[in-house]
C-alpha atoms as a PDB file:
ATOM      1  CA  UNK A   1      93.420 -18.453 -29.241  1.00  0.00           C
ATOM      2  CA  UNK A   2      93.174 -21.394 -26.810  1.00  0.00           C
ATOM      3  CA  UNK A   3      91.750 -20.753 -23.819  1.00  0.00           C
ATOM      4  CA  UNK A   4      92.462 -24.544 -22.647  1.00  0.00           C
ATOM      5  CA  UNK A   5      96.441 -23.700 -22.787  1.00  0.00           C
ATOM      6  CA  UNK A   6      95.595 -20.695 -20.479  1.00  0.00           C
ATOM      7  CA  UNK A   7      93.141 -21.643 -17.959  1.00  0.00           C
ATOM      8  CA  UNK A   8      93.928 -24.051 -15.215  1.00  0.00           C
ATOM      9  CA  UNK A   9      91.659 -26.466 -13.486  1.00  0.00           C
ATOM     10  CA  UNK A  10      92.771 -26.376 -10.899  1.00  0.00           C
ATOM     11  CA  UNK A  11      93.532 -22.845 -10.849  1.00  0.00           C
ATOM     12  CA  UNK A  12      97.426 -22.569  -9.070  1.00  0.00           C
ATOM     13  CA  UNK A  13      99.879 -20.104  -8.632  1.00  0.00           C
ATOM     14  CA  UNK A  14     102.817 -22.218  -9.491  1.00  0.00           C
ATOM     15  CA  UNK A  15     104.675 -20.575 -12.765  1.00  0.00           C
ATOM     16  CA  UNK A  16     104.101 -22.678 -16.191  1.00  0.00           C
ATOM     17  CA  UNK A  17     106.661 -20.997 -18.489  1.00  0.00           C
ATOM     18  CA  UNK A  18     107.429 -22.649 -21.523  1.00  0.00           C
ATOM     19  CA  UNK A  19     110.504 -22.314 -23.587  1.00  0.00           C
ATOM     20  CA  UNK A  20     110.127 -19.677 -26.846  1.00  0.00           C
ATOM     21  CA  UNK A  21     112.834 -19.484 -30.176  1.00  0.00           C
ATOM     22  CA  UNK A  22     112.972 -15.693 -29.308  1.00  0.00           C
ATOM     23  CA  UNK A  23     110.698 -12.609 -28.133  1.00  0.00           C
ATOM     24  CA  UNK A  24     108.418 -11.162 -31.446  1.00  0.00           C
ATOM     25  CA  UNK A  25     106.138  -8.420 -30.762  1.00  0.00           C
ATOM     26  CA  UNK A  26     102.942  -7.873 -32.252  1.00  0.00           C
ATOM     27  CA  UNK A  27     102.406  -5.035 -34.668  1.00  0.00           C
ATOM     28  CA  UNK A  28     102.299  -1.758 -33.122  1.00  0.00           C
ATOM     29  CA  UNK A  29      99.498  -0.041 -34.137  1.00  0.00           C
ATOM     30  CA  UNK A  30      99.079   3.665 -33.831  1.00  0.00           C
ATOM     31  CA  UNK A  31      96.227   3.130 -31.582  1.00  0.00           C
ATOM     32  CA  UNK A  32      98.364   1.353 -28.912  1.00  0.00           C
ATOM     33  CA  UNK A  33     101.085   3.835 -29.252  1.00  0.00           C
ATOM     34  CA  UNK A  34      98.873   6.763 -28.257  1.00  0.00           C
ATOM     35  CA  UNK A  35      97.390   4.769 -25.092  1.00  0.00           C
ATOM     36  CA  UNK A  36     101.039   3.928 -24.301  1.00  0.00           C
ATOM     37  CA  UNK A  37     102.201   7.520 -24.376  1.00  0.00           C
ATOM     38  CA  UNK A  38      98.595   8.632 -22.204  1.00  0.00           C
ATOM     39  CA  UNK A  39      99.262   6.362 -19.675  1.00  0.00           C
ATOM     40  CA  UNK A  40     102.714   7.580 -19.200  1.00  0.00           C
ATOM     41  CA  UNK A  41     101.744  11.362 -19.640  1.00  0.00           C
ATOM     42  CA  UNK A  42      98.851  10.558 -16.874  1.00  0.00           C
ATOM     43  CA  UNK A  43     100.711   8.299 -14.781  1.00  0.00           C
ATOM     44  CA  UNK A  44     104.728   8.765 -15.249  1.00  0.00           C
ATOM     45  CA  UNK A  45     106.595   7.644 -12.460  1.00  0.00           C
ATOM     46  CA  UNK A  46     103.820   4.945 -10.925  1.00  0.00           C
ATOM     47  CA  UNK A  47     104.481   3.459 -14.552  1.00  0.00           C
ATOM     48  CA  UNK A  48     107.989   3.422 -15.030  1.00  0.00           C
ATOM     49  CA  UNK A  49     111.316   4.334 -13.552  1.00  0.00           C
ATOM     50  CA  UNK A  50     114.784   3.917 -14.007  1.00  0.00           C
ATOM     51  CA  UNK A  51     117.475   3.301 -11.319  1.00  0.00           C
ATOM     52  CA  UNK A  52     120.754   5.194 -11.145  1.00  0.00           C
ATOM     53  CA  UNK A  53     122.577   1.746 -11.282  1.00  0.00           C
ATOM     54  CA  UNK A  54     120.766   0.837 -14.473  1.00  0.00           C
ATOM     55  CA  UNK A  55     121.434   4.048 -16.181  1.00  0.00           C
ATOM     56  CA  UNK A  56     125.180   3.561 -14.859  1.00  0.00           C
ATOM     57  CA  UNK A  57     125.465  -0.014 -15.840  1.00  0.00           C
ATOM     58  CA  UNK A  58     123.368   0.778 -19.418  1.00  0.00           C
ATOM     59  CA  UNK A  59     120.793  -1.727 -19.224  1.00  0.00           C
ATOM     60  CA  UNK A  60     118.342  -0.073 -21.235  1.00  0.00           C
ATOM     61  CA  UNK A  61     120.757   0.145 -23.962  1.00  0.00           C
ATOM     62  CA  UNK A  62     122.569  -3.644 -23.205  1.00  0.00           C
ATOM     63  CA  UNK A  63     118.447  -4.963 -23.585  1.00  0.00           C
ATOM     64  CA  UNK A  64     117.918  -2.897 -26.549  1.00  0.00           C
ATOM     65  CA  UNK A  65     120.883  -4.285 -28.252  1.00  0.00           C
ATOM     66  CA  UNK A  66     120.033  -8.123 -26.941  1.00  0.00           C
ATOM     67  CA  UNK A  67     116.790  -7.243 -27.839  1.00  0.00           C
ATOM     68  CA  UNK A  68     117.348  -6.634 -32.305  1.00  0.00           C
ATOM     69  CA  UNK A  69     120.045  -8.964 -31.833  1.00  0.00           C
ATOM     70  CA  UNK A  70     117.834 -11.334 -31.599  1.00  0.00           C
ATOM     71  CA  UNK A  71     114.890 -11.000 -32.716  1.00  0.00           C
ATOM     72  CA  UNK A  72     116.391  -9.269 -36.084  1.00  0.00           C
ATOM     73  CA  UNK A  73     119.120 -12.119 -36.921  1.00  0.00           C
ATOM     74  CA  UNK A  74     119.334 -10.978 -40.601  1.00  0.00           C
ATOM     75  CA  UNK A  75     121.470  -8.452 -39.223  1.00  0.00           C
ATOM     76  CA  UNK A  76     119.444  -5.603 -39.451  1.00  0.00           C
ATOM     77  CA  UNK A  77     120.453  -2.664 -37.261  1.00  0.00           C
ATOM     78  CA  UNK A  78     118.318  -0.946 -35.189  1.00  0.00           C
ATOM     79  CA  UNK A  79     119.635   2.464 -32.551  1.00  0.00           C
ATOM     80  CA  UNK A  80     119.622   1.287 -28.996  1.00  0.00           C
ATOM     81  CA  UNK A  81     117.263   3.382 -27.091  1.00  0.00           C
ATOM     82  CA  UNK A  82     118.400   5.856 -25.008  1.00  0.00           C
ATOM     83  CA  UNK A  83     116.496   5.456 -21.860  1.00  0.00           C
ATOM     84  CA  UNK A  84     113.415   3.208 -20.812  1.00  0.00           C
ATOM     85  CA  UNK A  85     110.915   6.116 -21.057  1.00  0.00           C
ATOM     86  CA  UNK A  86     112.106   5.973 -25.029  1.00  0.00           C
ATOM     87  CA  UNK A  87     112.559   2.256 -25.430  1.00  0.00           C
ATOM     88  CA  UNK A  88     108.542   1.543 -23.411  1.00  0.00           C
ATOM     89  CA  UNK A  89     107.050   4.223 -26.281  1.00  0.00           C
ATOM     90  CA  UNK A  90     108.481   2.938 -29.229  1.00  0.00           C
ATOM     91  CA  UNK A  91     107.805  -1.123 -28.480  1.00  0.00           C
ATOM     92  CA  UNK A  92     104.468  -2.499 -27.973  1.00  0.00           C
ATOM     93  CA  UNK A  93     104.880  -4.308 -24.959  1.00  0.00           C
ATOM     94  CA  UNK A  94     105.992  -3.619 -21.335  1.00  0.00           C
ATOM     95  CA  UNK A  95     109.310  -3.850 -19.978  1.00  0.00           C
ATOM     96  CA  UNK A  96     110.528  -4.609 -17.139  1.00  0.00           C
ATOM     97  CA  UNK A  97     114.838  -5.040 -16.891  1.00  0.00           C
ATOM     98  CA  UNK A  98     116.425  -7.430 -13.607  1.00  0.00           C
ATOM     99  CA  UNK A  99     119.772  -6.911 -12.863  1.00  0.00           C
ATOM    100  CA  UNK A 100     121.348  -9.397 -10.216  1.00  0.00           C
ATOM    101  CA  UNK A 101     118.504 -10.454  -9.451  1.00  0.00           C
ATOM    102  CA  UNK A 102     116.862  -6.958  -8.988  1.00  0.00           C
ATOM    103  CA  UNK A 103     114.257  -4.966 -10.671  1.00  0.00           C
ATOM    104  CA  UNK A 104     116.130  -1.618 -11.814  1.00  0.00           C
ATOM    105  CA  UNK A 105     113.958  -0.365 -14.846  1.00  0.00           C
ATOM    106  CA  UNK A 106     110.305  -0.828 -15.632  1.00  0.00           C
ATOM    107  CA  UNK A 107     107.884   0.783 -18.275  1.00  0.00           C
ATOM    108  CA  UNK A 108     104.495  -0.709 -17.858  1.00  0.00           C
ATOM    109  CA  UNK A 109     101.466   0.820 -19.308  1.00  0.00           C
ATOM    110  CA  UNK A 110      99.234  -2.249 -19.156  1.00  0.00           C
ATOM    111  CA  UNK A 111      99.413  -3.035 -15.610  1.00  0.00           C
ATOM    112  CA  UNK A 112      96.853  -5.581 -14.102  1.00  0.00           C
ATOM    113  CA  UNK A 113      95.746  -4.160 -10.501  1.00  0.00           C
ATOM    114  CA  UNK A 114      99.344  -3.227  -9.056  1.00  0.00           C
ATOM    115  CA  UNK A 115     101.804  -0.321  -9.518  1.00  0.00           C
ATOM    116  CA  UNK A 116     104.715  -0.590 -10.869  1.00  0.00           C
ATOM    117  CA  UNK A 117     106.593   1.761  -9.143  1.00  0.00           C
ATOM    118  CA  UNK A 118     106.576  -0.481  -6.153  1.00  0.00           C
ATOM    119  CA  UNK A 119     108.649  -2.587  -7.722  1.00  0.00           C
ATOM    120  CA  UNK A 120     111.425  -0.587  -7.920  1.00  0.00           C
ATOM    121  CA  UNK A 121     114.533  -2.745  -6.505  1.00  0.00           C
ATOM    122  CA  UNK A 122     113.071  -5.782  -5.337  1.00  0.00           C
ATOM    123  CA  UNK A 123     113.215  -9.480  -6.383  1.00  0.00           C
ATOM    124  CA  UNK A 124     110.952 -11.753  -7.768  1.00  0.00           C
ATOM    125  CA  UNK A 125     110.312 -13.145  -4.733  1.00  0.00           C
ATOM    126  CA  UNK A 126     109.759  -9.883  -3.222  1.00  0.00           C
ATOM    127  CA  UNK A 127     108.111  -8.631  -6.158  1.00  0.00           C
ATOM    128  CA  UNK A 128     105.177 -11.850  -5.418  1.00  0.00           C
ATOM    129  CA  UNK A 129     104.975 -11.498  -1.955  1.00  0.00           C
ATOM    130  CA  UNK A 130     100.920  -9.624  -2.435  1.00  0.00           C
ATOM    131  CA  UNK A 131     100.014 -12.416  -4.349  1.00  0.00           C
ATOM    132  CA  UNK A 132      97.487 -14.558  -2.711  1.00  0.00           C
ATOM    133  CA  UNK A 133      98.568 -18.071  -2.304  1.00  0.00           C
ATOM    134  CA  UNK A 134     101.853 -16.871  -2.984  1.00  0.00           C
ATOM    135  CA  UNK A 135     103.886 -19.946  -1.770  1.00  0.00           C
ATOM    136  CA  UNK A 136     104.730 -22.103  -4.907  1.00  0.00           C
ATOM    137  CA  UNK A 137     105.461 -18.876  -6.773  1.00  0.00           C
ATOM    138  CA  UNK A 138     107.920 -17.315  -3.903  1.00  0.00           C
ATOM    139  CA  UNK A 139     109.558 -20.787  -3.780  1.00  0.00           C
ATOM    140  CA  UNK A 140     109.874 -20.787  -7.689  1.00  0.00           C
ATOM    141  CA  UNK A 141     111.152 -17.079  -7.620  1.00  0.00           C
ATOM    142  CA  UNK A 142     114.532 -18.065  -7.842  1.00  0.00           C
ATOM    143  CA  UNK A 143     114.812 -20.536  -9.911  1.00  0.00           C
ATOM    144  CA  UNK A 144     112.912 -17.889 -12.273  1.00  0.00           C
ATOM    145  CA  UNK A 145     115.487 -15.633 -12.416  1.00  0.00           C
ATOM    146  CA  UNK A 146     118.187 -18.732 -12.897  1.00  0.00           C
ATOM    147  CA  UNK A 147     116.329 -19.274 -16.068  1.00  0.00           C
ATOM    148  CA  UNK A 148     115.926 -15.801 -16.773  1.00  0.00           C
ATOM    149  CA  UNK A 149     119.711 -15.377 -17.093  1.00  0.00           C
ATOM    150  CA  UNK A 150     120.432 -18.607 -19.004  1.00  0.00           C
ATOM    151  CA  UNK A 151     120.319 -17.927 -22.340  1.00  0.00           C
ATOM    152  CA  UNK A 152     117.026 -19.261 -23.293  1.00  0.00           C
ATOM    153  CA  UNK A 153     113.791 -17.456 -23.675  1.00  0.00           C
ATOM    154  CA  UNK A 154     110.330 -18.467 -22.095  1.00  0.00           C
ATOM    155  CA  UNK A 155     106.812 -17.702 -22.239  1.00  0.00           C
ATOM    156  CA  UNK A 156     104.067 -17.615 -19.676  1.00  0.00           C
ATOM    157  CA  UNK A 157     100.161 -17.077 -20.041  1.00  0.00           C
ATOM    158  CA  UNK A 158      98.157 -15.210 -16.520  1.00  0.00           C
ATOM    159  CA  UNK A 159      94.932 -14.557 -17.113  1.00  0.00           C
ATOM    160  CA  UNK A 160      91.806 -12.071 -15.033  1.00  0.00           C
ATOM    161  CA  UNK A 161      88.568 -10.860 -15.617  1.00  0.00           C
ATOM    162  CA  UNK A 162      87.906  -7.141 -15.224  1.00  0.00           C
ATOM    163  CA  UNK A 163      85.118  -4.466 -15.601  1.00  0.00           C
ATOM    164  CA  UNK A 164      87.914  -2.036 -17.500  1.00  0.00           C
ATOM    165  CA  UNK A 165      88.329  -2.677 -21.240  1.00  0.00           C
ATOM    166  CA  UNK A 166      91.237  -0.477 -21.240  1.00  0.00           C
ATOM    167  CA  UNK A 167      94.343  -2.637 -21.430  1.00  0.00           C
ATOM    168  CA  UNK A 168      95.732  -0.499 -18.773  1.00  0.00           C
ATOM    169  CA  UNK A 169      94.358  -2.207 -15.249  1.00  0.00           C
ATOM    170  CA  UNK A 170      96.373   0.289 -12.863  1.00  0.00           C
ATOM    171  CA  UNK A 171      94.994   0.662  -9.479  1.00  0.00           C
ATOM    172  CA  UNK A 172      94.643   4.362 -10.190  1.00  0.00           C
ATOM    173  CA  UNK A 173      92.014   4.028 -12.790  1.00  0.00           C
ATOM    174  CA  UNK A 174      88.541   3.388 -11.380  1.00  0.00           C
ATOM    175  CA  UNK A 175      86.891   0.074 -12.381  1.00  0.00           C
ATOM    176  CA  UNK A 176      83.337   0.455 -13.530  1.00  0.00           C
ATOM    177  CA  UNK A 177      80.560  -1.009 -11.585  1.00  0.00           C
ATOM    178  CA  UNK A 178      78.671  -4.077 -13.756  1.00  0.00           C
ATOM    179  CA  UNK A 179      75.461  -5.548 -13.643  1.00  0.00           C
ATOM    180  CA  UNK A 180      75.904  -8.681 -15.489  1.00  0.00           C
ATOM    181  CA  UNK A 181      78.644 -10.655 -17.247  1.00  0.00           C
ATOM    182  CA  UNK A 182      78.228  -9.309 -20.854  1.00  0.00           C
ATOM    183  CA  UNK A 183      80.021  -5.615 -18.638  1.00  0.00           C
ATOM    184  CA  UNK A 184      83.489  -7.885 -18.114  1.00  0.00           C
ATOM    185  CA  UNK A 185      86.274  -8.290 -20.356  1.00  0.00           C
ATOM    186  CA  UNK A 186      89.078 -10.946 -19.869  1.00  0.00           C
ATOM    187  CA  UNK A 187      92.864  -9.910 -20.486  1.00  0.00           C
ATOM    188  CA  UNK A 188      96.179 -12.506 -20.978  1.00  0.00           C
ATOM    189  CA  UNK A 189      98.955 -11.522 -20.247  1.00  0.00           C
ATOM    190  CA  UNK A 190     101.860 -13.084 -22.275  1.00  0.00           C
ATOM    191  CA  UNK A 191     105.424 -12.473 -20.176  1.00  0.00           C
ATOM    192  CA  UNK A 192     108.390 -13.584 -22.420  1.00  0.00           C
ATOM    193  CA  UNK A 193     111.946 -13.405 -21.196  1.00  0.00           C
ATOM    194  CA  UNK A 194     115.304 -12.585 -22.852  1.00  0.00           C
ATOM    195  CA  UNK A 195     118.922 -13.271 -21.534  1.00  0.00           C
ATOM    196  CA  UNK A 196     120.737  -9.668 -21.640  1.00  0.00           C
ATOM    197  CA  UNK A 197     124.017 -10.757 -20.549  1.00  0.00           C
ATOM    198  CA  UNK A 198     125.083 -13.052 -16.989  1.00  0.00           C
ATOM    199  CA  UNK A 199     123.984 -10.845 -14.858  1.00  0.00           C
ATOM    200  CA  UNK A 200     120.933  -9.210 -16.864  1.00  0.00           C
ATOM    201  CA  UNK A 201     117.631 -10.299 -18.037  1.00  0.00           C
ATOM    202  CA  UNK A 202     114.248  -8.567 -18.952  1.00  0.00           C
ATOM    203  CA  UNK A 203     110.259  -9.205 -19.242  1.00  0.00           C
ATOM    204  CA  UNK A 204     108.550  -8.248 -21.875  1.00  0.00           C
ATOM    205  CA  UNK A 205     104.611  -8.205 -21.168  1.00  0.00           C
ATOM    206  CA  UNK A 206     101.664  -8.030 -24.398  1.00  0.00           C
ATOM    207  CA  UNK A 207      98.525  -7.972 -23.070  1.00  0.00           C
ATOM    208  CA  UNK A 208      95.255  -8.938 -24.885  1.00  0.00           C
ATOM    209  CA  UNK A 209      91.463  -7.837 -23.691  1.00  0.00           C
ATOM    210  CA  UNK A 210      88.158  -9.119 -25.059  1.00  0.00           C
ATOM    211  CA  UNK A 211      84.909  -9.066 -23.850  1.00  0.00           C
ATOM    212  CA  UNK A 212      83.864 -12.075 -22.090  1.00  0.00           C
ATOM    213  CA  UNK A 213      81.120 -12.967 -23.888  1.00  0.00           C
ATOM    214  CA  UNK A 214      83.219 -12.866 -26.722  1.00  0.00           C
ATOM    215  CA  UNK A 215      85.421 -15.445 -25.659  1.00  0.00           C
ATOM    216  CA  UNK A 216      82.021 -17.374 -24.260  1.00  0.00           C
ATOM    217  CA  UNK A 217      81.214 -17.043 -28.195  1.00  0.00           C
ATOM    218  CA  UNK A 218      84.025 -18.509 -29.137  1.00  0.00           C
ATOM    219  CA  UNK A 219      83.553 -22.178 -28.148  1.00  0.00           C
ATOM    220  CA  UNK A 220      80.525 -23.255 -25.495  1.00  0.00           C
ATOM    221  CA  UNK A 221      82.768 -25.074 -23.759  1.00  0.00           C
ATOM    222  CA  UNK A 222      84.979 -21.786 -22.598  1.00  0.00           C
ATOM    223  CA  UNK A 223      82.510 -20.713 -20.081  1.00  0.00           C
ATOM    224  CA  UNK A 224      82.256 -23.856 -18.003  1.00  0.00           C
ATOM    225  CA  UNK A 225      86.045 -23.885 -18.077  1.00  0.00           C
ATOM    226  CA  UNK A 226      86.489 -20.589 -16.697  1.00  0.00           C
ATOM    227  CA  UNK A 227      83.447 -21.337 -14.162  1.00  0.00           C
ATOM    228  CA  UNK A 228      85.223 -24.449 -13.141  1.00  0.00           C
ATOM    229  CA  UNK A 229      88.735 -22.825 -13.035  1.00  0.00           C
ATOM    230  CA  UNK A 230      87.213 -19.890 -10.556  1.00  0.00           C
ATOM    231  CA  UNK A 231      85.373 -22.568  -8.695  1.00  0.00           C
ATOM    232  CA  UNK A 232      88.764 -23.899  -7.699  1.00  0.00           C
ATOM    233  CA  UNK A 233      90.409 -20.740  -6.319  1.00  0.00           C
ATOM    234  CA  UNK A 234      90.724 -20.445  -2.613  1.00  0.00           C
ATOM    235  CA  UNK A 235      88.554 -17.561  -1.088  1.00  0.00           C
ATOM    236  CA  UNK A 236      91.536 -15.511  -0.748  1.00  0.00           C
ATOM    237  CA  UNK A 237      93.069 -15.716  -3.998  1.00  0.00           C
ATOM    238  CA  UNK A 238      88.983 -14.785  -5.275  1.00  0.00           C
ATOM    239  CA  UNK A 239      89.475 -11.535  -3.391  1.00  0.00           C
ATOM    240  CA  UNK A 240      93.163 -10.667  -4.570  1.00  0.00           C
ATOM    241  CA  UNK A 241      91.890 -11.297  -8.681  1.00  0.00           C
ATOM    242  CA  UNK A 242      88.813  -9.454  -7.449  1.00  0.00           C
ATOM    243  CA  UNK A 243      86.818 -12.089  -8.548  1.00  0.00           C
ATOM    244  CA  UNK A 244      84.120 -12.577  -6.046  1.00  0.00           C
ATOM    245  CA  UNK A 245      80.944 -11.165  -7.325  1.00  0.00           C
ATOM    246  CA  UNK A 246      82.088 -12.768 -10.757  1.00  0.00           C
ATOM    247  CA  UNK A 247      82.362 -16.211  -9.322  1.00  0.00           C
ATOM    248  CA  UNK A 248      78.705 -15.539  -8.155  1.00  0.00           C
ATOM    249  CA  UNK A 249      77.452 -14.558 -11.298  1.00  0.00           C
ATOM    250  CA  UNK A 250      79.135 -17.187 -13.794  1.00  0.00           C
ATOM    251  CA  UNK A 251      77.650 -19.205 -10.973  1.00  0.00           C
ATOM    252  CA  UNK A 252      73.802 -18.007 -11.480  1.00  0.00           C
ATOM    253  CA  UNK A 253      73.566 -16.971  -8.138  1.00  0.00           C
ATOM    254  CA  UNK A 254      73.158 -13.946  -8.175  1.00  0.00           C
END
């Protein structure tokens, strides 16, 4: 892992996506698939959903297919799933499926601080209205989808710190209270896109969490790039990453 092609100094908003040969999952582990299916079982419709017009149009099956079609180009075959609840249990990674421009099917069971089901039918530049210093990300929103729909693939890093180790960050789980930096873990977030068909395209969101020390471990020059790349953030984009007190402590203020 390099932290230096994730964290920004400045820290902005502004999209970096870069282009990918083709969306490859990780292994999927039993132990993912059982926090994947708890989430859902605990949290089911704040964590995914499925609009009439995409079960209508198919686009759970039309992803499915665009999906092994490309990622297995030896030919294999592989059953399109039958719904998003089935395809966002037996992949690794979240989903989320755009149709004209729209979101009509999510399954997202690592969300970091939002819910999902608010989601439901908006676009991209609705969809990043919360964010703090939103502008260079609402004005990119189209162009986003534009590149979501042509054919090509791309990849994006967003990274947070947070007190829950869980890879799950949904606002209905209850972040514990910490006392010092070696209590925070810090996820990335890798979104990759795929081209369905001309109207169609999907996310697909992997998320990785390790304690922050751990990544402090990893090279002494992390930590000062983190510290630097918080340092930058503008007081309200602090408070929407709920990154505050953290800023404080990496700071040795407090």
């Amino acid at each position: 892992m390099n932290i230096k092609e994730i964290v920004q100094i400045p820290y902005t908003t502004s999209p970096r996506f870069t282009p990918i040969e083709f969306v490859k999952f990780k292994d999927y582990l039993q132990e993912a698939f059982e926090e994947r299916l708890n989430e859902y079982n605990t949290l089911l419709g704040d964590m995914s959903f499925e609009s009439d017009l995409a079960v209508e149009k198919k686009l759970v099956k039309k992803t499915s297919e665009a999906l092994y079609t490309e990622t297995f180009q030896d030919g294999s075959f592989v059953e399109p799933y039958k719904d998003i609840i089935e395809m966002g249990l037996e992949i690794p990674d979240d989903v989320i499926i755009m149709h004209k421009g729209k979101v009509e099917a999510a399954f997202v069971a690592m969300a970091s601080s939002w819910n999902p089901r608010t989601v439901q039918g908006k676009t991209l530049a609705e969809v990043h209205q919360p964010v703090a210093d939103n502008e260079m990300l609402v004005r990119a929103s189209d162009g986003i989808w534009r590149s979501m729909i042509s054919g090509k693939s791309f990849h994006r890093h967003v990274w947070g710190i947070s007190s829950l180790k869980s890879l799950s960050n949904h606002p209905r789980h209850k972040k514990p209270e910490f006392k010092s930096l070696d209590d925070l873990y810090f996820r990335i977030e890798h979104e990759r896109t795929l081209t369905v068909d001309e109207d169609t395209a999907a996310f697909f969101i992997d998320v990785e969490v390790l304690p922050l020390k751990t990544v402090f471990h990893l090279k002494n020059e992390y930590r000062d790039l983190i510290k630097d790349s918080i340092n930058s953030m503008s007081e309200n984009l602090l408070a929407y990453k709920n990154l505050e007190e953290i800023k404080e402590m990496i700071n040795g203020t407090t």
